[in-house]
Protein backbone atom coordinates (compact mmCIF):
# COMPACT_ATOMS: atom_id res chain seq x y z
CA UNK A 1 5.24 27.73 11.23
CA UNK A 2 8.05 25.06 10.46
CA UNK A 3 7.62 22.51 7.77
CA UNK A 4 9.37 19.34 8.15
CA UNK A 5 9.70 17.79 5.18
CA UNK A 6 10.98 13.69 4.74
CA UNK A 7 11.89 11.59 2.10
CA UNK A 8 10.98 8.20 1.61
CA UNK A 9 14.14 7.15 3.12
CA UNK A 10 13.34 9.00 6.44
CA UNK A 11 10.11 7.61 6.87
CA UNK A 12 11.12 4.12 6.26
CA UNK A 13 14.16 4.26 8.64
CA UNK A 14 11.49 5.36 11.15
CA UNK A 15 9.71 2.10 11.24
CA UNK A 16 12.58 -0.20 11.22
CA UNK A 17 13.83 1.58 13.94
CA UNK A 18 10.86 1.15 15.64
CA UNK A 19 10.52 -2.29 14.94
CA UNK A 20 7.44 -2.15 12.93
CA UNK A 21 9.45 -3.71 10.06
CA UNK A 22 12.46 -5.46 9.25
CA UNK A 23 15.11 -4.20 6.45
CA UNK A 24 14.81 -7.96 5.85
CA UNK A 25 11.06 -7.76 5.17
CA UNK A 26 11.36 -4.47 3.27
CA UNK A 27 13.78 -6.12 0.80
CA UNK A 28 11.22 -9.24 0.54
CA UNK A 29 8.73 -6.71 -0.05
CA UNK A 30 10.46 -4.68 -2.38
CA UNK A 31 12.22 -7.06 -4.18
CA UNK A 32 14.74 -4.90 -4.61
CA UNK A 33 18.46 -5.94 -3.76
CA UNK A 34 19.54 -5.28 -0.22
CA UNK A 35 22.91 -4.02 -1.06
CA UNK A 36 20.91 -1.26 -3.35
CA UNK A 37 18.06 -1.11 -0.53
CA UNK A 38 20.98 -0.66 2.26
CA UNK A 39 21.96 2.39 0.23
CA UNK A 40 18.94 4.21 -0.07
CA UNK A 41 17.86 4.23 3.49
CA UNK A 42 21.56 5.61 4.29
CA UNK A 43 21.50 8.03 1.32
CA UNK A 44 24.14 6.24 -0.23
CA UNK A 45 25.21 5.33 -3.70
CA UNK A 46 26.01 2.13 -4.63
CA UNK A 47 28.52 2.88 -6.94
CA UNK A 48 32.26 3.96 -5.71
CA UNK A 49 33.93 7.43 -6.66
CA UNK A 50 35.33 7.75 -9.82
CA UNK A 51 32.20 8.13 -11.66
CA UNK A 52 31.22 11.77 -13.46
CA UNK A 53 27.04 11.26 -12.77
CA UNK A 54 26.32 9.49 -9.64
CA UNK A 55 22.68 7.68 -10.11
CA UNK A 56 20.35 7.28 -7.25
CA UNK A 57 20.70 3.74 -5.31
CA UNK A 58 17.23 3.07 -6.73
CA UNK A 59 15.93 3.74 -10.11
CA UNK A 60 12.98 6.17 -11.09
CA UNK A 61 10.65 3.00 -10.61
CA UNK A 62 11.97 1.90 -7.46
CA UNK A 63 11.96 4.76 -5.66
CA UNK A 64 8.46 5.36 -6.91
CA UNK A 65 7.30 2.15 -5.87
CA UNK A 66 9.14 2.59 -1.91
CA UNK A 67 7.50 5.99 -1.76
CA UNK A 68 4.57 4.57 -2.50
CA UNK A 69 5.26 2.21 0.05
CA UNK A 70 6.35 4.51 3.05
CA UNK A 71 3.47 6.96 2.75
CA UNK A 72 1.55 3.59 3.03
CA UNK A 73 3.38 2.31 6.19
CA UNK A 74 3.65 5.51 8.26
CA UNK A 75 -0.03 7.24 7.06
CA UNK A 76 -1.90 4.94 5.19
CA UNK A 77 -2.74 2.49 8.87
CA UNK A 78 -4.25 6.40 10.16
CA UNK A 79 -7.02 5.77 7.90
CA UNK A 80 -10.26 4.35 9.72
CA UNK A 81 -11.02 0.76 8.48
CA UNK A 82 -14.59 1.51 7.54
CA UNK A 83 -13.31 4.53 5.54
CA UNK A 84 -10.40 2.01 4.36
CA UNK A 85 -13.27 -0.70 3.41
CA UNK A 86 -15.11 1.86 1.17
CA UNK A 87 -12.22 3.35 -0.37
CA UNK A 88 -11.73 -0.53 -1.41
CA UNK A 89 -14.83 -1.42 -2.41
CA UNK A 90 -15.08 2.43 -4.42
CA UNK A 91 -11.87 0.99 -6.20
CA UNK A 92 -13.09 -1.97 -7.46
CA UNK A 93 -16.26 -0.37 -8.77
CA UNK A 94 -14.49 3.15 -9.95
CA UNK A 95 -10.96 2.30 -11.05
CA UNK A 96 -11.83 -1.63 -12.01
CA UNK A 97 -15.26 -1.02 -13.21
CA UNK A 98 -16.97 -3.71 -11.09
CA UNK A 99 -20.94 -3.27 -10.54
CA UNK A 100 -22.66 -4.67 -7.88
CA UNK A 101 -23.88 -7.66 -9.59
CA UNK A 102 -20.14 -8.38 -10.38
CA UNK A 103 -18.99 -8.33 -7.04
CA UNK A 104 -21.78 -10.26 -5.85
CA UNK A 105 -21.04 -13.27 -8.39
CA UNK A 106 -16.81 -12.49 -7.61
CA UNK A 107 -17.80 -12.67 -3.65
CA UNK A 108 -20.73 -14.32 -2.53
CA UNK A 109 -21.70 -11.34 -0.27
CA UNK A 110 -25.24 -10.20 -0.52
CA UNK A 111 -26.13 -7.15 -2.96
CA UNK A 112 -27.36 -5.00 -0.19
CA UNK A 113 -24.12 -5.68 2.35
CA UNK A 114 -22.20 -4.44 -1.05
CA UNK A 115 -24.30 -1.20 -1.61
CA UNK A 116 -24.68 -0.15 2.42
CA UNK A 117 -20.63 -0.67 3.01
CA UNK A 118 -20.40 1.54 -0.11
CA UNK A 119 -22.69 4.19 0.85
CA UNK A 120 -21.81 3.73 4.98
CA UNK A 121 -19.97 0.35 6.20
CA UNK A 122 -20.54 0.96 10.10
CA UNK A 123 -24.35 0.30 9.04
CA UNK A 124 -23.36 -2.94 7.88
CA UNK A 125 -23.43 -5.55 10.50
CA UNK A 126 -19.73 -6.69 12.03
CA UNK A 127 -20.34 -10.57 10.68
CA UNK A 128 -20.88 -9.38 7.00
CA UNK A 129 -18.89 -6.15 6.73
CA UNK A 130 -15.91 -8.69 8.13
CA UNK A 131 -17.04 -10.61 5.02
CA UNK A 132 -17.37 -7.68 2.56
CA UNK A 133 -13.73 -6.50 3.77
CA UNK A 134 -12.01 -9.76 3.20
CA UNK A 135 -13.31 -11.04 -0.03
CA UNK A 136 -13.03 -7.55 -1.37
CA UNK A 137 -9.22 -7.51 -0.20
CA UNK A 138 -8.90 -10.83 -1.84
CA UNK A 139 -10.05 -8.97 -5.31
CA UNK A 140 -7.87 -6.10 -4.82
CA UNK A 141 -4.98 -8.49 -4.61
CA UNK A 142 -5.83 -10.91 -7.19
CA UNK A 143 -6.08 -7.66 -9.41
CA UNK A 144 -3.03 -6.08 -8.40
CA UNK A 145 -1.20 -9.31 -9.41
CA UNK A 146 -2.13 -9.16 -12.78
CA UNK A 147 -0.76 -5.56 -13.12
C-alpha cells in the first residue's frame, strides 16, 4: 500500500492548474501578498541567500489558514449538500449556540423546516430546504465576519 502524502501547496497548484481557480483569486481570497503567495505554491522563500534561518513564505497563521483552505477546495465540494446543509445548520446550533427559536426569528424559515433539515434535509421539501440552506449560509457568514 503507497501513501501519497501532499501539502497544501500541492493541492492548491492542482486546481489552478486545472482552472478551478485563479492565483489571482487565491491571493484575493487569501489576502495574502502574491509575491509571498507565488512562493509558497513553488516552495520558495521569499527571502534571498545570505540569511542563517530561512522562514517559510507564509507565517504559522497563513499557512494555517491556506491549509484550511485547500482541504476545503479539493475535499470539502465531495461532501453531499444535504449532509453539507446539516453540518451548517449543526454549527450554528452546536458551535454558535443557536436554538431553534433563534434561527427562526434570525431566518424566517418555519420551526419544523429547521428541525427536519437537522434531523434529515432530503425530507425537507426542495422550495424550503433551498430556503433553510441560504439564509443559514447567510448566518454562517455574517458570523464568520465578526471572528
Amino acid at each position: 500500500m503507497t501513501s501519497h502524502q501532499h501539502g497544501p501547496a500541492d493541492d492548491l497548484r492542482r486546481p489552478i492548474a486545472d482552472g478551478r481557480i485563479s492565483e489571482a483569486a487565491l491571493q484575493a481570497i487569501t489576502r495574502i501578498d502574491q509575491g509571498r503567495l507565488r512562493s509558497f505554491l513553488n516552495g520558495t522563500t521569499p527571502h534571498g541567500p545570505g540569511l542563517s534561518a530561512e522562514p517559510g513564505a507564509l507565517s504559522v497563521e497563513e499557512s494555517s489558514r491556506v491549509s484550511i483552505l485547500a482541504a476545503q477546495l479539493t475535499h470539502g465540494l465531495e461532501i453531499a449538500d444535504d449532509d453539507r446543509l446539516r453540518g451548517m445548520l449543526e454549527s450554528l446550533t452546536v458551535e454558535c449556540r443557536l436554538t431553534i427559536p433563534n434561527l427562526v426569528q434570525l431566518t424566517g424559515c418555519d420551526a419544523d423546516d429547521l428541525r427536519q433539515a437537522l434531523a434529515d434535509p432530503a425530507l425537507v421539501p426542495t422550495e424550503q430546504r433551498y430556503e433553510v440552506a441560504v439564509r443559514s449560509s447567510y448566518l454562517i457568514n455574517a458570523i464568520n465576519n465578526v471572528r
